[in-house]
PDB file of N, CA and C in Angstrom:
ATOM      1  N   UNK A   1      17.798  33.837  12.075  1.00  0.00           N
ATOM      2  CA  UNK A   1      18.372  33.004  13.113  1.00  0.00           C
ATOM      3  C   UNK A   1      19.827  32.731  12.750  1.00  0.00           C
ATOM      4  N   UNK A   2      20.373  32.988  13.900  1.00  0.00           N
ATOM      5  CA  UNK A   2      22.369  32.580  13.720  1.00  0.00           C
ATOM      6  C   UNK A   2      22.549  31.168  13.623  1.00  0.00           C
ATOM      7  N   UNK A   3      23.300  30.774  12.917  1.00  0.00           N
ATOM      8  CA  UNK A   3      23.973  29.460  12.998  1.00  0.00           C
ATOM      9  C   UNK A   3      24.158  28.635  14.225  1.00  0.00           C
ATOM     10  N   UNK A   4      24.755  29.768  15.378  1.00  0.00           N
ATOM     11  CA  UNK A   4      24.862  29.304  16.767  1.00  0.00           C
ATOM     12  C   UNK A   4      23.301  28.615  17.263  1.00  0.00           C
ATOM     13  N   UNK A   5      22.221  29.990  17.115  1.00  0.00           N
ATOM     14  CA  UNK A   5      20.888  29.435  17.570  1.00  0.00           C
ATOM     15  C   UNK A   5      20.619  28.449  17.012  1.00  0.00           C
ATOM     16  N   UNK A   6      20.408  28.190  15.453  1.00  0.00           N
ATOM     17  CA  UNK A   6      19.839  26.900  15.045  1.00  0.00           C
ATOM     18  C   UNK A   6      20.226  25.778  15.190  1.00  0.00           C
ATOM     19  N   UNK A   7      19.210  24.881  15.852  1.00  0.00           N
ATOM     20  CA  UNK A   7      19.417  23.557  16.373  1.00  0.00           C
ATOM     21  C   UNK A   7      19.667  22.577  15.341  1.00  0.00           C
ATOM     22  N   UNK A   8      19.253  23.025  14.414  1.00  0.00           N
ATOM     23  CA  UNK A   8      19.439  21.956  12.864  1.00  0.00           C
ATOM     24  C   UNK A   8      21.547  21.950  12.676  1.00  0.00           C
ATOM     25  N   UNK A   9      22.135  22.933  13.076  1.00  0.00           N
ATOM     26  CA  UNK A   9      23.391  23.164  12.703  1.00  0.00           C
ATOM     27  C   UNK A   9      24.033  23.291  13.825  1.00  0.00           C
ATOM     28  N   UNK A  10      25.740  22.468  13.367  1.00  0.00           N
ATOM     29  CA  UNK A  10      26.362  22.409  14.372  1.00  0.00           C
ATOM     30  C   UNK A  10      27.413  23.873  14.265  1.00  0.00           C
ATOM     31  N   UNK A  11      27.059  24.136  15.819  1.00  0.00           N
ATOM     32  CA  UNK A  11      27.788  25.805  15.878  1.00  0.00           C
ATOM     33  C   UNK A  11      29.614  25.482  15.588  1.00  0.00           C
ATOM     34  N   UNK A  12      30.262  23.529  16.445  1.00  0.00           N
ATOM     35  CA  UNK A  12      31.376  23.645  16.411  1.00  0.00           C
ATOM     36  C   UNK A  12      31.985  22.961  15.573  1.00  0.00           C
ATOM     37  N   UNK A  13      31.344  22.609  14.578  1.00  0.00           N
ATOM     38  CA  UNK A  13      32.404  22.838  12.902  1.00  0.00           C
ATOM     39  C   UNK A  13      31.391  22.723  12.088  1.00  0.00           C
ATOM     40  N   UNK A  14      31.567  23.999  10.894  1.00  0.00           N
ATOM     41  CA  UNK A  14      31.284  24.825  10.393  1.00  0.00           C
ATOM     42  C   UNK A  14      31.222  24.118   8.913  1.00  0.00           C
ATOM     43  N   UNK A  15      32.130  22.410   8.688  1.00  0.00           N
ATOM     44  CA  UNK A  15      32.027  21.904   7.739  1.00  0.00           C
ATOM     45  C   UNK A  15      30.976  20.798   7.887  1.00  0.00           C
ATOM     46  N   UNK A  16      30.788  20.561   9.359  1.00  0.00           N
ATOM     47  CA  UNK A  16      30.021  19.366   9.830  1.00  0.00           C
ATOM     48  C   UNK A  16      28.474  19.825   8.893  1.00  0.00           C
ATOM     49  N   UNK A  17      28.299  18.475   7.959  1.00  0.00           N
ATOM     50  CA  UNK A  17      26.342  18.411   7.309  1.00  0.00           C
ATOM     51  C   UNK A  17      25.472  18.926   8.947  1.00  0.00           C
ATOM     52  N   UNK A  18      24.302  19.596   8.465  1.00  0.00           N
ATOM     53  CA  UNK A  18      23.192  20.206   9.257  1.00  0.00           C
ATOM     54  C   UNK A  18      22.474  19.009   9.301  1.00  0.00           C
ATOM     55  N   UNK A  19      21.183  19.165   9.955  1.00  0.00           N
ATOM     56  CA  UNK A  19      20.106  17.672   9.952  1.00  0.00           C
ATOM     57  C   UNK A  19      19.138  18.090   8.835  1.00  0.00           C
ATOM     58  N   UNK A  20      19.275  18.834   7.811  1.00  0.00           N
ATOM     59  CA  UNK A  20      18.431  18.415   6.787  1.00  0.00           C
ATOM     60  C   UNK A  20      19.214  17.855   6.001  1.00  0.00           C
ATOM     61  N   UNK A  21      20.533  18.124   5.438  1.00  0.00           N
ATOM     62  CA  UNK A  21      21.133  17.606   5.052  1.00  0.00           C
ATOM     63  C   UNK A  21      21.897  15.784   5.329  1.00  0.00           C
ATOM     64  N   UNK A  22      21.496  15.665   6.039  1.00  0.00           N
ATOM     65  CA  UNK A  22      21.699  14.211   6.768  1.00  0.00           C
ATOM     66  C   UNK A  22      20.633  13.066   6.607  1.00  0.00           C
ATOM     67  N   UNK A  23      19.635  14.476   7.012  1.00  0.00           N
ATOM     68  CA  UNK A  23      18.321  13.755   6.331  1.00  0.00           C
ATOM     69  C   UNK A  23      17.548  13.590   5.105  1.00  0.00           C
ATOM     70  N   UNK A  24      18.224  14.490   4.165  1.00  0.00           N
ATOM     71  CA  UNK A  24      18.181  13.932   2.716  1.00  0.00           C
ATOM     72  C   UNK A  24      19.405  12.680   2.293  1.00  0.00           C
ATOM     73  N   UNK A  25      20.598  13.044   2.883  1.00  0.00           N
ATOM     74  CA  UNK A  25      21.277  11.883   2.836  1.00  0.00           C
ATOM     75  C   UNK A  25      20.356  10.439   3.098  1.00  0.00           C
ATOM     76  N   UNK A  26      20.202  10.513   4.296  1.00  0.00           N
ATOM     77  CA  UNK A  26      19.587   8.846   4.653  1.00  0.00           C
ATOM     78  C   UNK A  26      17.959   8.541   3.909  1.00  0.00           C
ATOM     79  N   UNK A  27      17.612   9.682   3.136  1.00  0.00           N
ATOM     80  CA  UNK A  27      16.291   9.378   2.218  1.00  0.00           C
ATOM     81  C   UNK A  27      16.342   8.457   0.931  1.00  0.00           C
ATOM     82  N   UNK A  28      17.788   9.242   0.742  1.00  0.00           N
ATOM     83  CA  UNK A  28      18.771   8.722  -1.136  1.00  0.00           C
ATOM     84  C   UNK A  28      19.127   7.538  -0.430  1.00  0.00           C
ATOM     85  N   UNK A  29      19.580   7.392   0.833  1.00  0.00           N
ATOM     86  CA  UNK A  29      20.338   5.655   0.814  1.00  0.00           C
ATOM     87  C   UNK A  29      19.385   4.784   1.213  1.00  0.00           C
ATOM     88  N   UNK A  30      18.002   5.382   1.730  1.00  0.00           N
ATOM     89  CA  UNK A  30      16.885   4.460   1.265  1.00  0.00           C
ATOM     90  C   UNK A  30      16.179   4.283   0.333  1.00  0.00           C
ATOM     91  N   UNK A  31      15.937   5.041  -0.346  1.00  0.00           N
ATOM     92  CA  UNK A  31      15.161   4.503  -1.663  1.00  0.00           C
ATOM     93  C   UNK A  31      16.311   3.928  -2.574  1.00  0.00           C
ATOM     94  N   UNK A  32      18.026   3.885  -1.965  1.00  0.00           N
ATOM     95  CA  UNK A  32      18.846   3.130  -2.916  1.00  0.00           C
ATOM     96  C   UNK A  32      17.960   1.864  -2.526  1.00  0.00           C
ATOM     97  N   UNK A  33      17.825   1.412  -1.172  1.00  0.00           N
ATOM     98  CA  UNK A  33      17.867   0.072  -0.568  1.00  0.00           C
ATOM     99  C   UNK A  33      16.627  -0.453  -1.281  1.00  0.00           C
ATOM    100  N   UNK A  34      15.837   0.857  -0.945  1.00  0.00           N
ATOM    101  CA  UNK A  34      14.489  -0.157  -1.984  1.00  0.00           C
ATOM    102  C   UNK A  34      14.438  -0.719  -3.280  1.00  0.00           C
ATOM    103  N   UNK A  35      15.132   0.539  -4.034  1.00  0.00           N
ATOM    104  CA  UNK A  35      15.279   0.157  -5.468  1.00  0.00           C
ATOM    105  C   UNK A  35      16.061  -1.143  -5.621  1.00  0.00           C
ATOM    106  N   UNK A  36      16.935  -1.361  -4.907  1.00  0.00           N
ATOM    107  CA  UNK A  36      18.016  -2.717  -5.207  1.00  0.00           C
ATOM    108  C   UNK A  36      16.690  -4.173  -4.577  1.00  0.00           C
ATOM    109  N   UNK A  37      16.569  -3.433  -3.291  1.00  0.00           N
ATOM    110  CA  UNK A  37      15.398  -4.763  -2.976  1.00  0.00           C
ATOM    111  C   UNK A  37      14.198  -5.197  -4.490  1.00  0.00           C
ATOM    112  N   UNK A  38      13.342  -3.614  -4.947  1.00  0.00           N
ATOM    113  CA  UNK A  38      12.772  -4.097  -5.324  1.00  0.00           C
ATOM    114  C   UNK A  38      13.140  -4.930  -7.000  1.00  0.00           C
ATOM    115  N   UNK A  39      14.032  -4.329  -7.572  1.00  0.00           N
ATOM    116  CA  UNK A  39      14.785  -5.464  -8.874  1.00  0.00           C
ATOM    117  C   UNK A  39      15.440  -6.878  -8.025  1.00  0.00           C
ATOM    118  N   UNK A  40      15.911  -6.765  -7.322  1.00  0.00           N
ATOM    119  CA  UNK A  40      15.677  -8.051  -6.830  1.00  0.00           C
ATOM    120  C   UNK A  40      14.522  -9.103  -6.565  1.00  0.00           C
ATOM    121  N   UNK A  41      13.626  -8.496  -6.209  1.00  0.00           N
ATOM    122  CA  UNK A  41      12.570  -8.920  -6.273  1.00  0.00           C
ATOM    123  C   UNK A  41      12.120  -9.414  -7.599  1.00  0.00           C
ATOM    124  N   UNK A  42      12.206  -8.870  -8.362  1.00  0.00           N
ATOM    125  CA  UNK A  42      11.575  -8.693  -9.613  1.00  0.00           C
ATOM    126  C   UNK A  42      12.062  -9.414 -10.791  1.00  0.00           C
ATOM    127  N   UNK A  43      13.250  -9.721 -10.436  1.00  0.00           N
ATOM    128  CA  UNK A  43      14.330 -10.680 -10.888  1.00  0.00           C
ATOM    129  C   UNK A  43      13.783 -12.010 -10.735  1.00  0.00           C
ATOM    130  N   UNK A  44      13.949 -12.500  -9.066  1.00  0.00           N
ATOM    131  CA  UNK A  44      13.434 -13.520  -8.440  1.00  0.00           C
ATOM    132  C   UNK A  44      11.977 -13.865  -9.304  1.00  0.00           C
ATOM    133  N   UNK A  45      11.239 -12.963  -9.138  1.00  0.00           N
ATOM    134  CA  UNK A  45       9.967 -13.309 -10.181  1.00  0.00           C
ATOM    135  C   UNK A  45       9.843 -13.979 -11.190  1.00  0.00           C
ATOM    136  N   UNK A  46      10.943 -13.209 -12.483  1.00  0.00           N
ATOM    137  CA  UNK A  46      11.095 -13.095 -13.504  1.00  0.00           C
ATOM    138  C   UNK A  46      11.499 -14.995 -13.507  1.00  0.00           C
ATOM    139  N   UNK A  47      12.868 -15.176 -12.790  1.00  0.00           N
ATOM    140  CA  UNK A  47      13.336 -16.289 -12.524  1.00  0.00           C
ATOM    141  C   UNK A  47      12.246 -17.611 -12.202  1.00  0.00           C
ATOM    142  N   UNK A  48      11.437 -17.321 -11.803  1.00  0.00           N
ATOM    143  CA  UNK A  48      10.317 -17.969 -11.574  1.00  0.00           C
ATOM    144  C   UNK A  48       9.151 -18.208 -12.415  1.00  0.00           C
ATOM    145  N   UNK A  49       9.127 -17.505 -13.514  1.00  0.00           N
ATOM    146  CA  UNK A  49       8.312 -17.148 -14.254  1.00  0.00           C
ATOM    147  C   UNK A  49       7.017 -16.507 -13.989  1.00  0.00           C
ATOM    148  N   UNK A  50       6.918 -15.686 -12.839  1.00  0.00           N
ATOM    149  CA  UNK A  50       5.861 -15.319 -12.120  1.00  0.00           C
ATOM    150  C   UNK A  50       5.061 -14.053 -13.250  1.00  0.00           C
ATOM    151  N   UNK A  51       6.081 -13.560 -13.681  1.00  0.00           N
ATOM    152  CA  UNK A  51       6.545 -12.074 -13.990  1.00  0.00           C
ATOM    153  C   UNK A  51       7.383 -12.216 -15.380  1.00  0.00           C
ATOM    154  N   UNK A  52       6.369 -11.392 -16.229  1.00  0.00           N
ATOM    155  CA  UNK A  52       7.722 -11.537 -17.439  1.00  0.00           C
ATOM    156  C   UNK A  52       8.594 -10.512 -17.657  1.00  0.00           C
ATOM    157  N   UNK A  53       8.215  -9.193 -17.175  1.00  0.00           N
ATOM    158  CA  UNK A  53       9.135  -7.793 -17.397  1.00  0.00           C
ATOM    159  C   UNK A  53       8.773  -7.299 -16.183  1.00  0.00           C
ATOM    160  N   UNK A  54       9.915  -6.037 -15.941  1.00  0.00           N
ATOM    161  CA  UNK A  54       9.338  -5.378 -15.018  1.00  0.00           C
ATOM    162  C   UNK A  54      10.110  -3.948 -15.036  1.00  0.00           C
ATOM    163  N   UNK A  55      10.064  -2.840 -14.564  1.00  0.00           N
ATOM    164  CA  UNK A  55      10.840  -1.550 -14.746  1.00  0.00           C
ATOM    165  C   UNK A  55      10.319  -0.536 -14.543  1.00  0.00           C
ATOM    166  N   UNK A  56      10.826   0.659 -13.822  1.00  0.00           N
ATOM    167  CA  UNK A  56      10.512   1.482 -14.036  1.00  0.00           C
ATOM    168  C   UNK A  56       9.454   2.504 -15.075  1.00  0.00           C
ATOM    169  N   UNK A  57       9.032   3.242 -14.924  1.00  0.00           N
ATOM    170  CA  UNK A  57       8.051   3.930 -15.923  1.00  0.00           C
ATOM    171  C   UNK A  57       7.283   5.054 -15.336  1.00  0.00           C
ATOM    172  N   UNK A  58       7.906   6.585 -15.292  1.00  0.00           N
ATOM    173  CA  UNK A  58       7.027   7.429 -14.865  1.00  0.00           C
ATOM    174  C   UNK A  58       6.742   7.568 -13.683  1.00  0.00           C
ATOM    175  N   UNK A  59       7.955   7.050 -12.698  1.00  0.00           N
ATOM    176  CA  UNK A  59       8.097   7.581 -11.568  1.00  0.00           C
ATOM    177  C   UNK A  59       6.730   6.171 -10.972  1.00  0.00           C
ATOM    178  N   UNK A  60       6.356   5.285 -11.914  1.00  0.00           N
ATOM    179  CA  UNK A  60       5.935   3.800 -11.101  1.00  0.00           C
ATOM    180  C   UNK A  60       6.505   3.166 -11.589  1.00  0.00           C
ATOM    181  N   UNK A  61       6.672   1.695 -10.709  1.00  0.00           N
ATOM    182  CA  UNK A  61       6.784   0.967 -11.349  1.00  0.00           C
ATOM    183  C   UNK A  61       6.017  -0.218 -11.786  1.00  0.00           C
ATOM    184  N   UNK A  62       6.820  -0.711 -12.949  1.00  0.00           N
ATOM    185  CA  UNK A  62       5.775  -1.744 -14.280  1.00  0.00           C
ATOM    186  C   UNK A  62       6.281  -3.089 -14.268  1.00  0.00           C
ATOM    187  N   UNK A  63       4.648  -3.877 -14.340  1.00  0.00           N
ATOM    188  CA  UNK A  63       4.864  -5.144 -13.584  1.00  0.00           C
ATOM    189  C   UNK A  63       4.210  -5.977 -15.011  1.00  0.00           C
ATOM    190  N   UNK A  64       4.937  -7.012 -16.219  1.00  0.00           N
ATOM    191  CA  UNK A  64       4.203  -7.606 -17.054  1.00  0.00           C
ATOM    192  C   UNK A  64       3.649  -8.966 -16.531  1.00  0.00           C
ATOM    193  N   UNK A  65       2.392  -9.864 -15.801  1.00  0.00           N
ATOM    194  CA  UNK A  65       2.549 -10.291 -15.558  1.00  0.00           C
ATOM    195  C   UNK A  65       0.772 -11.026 -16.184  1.00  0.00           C
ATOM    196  N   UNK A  66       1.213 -11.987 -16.906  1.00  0.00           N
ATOM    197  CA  UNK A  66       0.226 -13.003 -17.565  1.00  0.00           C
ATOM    198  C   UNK A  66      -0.734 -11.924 -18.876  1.00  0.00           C
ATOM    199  N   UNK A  67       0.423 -11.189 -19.405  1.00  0.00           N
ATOM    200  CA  UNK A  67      -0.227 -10.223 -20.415  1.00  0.00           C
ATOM    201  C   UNK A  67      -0.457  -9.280 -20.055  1.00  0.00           C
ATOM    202  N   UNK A  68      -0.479  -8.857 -18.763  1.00  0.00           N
ATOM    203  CA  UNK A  68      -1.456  -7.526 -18.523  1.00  0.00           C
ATOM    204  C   UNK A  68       0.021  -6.669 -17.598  1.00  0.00           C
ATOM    205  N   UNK A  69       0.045  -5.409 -17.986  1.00  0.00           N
ATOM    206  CA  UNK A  69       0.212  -4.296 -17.189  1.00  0.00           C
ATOM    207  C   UNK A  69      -0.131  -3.905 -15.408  1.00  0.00           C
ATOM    208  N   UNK A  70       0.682  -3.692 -14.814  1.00  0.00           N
ATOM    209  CA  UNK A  70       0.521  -3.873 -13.317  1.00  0.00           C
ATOM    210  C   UNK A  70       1.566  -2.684 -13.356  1.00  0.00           C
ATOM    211  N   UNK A  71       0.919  -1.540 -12.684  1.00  0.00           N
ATOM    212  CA  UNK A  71       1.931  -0.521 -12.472  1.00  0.00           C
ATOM    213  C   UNK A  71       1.171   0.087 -11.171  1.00  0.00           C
ATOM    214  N   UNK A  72       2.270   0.027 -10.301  1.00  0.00           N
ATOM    215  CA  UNK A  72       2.469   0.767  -8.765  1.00  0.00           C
ATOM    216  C   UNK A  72       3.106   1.224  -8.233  1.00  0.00           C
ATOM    217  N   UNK A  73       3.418   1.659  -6.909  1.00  0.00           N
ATOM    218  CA  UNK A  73       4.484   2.755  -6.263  1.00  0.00           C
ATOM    219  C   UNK A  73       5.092   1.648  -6.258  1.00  0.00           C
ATOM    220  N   UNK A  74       6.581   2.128  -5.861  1.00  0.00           N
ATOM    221  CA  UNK A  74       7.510   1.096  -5.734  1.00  0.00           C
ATOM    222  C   UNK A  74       7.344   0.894  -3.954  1.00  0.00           C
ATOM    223  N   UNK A  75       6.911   0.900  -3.355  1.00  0.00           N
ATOM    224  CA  UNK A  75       6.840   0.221  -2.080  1.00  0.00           C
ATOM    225  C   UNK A  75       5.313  -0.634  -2.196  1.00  0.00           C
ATOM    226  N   UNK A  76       4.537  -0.484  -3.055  1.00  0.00           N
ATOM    227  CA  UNK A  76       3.439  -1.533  -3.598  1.00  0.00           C
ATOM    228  C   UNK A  76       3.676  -2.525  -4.095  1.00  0.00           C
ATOM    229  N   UNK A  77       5.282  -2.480  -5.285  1.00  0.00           N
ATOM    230  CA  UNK A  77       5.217  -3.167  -6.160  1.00  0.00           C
ATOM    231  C   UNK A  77       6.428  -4.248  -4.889  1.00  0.00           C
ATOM    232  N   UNK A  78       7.160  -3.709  -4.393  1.00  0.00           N
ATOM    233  CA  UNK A  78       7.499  -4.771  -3.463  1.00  0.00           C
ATOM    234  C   UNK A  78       6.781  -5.607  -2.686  1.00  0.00           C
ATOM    235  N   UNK A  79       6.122  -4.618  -1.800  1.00  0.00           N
ATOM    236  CA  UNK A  79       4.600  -5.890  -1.324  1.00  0.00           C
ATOM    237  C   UNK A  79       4.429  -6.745  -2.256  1.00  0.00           C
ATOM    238  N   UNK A  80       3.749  -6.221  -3.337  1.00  0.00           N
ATOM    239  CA  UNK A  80       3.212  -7.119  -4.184  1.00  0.00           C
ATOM    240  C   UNK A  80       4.295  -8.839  -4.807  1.00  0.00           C
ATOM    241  N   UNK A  81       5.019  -8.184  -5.119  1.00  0.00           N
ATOM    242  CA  UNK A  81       6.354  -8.969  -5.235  1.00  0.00           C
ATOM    243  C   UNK A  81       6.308 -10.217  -3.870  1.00  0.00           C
ATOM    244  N   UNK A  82       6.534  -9.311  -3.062  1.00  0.00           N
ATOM    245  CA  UNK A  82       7.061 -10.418  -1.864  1.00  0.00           C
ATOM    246  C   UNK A  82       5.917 -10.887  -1.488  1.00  0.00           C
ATOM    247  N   UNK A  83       4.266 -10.954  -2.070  1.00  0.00           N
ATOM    248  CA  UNK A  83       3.178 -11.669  -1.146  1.00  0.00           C
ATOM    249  C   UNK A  83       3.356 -12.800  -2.961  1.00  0.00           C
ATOM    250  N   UNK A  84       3.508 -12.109  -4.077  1.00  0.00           N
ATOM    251  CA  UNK A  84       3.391 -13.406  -5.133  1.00  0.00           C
ATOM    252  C   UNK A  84       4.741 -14.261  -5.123  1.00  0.00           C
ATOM    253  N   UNK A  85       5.860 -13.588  -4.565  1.00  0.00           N
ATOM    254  CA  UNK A  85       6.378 -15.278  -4.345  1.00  0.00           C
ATOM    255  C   UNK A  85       6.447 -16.116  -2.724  1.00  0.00           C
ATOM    256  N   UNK A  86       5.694 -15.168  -2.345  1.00  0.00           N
ATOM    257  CA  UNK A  86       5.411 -16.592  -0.981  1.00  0.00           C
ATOM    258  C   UNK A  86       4.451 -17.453  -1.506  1.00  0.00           C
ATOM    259  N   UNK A  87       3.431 -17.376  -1.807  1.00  0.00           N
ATOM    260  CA  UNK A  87       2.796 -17.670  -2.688  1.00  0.00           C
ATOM    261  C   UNK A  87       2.740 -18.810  -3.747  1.00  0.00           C
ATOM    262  N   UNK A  88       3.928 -18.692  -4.073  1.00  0.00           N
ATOM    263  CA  UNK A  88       4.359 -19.580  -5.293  1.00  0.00           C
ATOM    264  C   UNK A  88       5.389 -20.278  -4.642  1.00  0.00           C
ATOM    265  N   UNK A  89       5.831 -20.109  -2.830  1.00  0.00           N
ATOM    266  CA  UNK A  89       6.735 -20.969  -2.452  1.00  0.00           C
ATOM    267  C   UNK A  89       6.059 -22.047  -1.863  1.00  0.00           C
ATOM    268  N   UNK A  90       4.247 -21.589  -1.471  1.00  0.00           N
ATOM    269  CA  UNK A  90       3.422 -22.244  -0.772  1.00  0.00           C
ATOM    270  C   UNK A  90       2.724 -23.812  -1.306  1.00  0.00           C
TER     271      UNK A  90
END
């Protein structure tokens, strides 16, 4: 398939990003957003004493919380995050 045919690419400039490329762009500037949400989160915790550590580990992330190990995806460990300090605001 020509450049012209494919709908992913723009035929009238040739420097203009394609839509996969755009769309790996806006993948990286979301999982920036998460990652910053979720140490924020985790911070807030920490600050609270909810949570005594927390970090990365193996592509999950690690939650120290009353001795024990808590490791989940990072869109778990935000849930999780944001339901234990409503929680503790309640």
């Amino acid at each position: 398939m020509s450049p012209a045919s494919d709908p992913d690419r723009s035929s009238n400039d040739p420097d203009q990003p394609d839509l996969e490329t755009l769309r790996n762009q806006m993948n990286l500037e979301l999982e920036g957003i998460s990652a910053n949400q979720l140490y924020h989160l985790a911070n807030q915790a920490v600050d609270q004493k909810l949570i005594t550590a927390h970090g990365y580990r193996g592509g999950q992330y690690e939650l120290l919380r009353q001795g024990e190990f808590i490791l989940l995806s990072p869109s778990e460990a935000i849930q999780y995050l944001q339901e234990l300090l409503q929680d503790s605001d309640a």
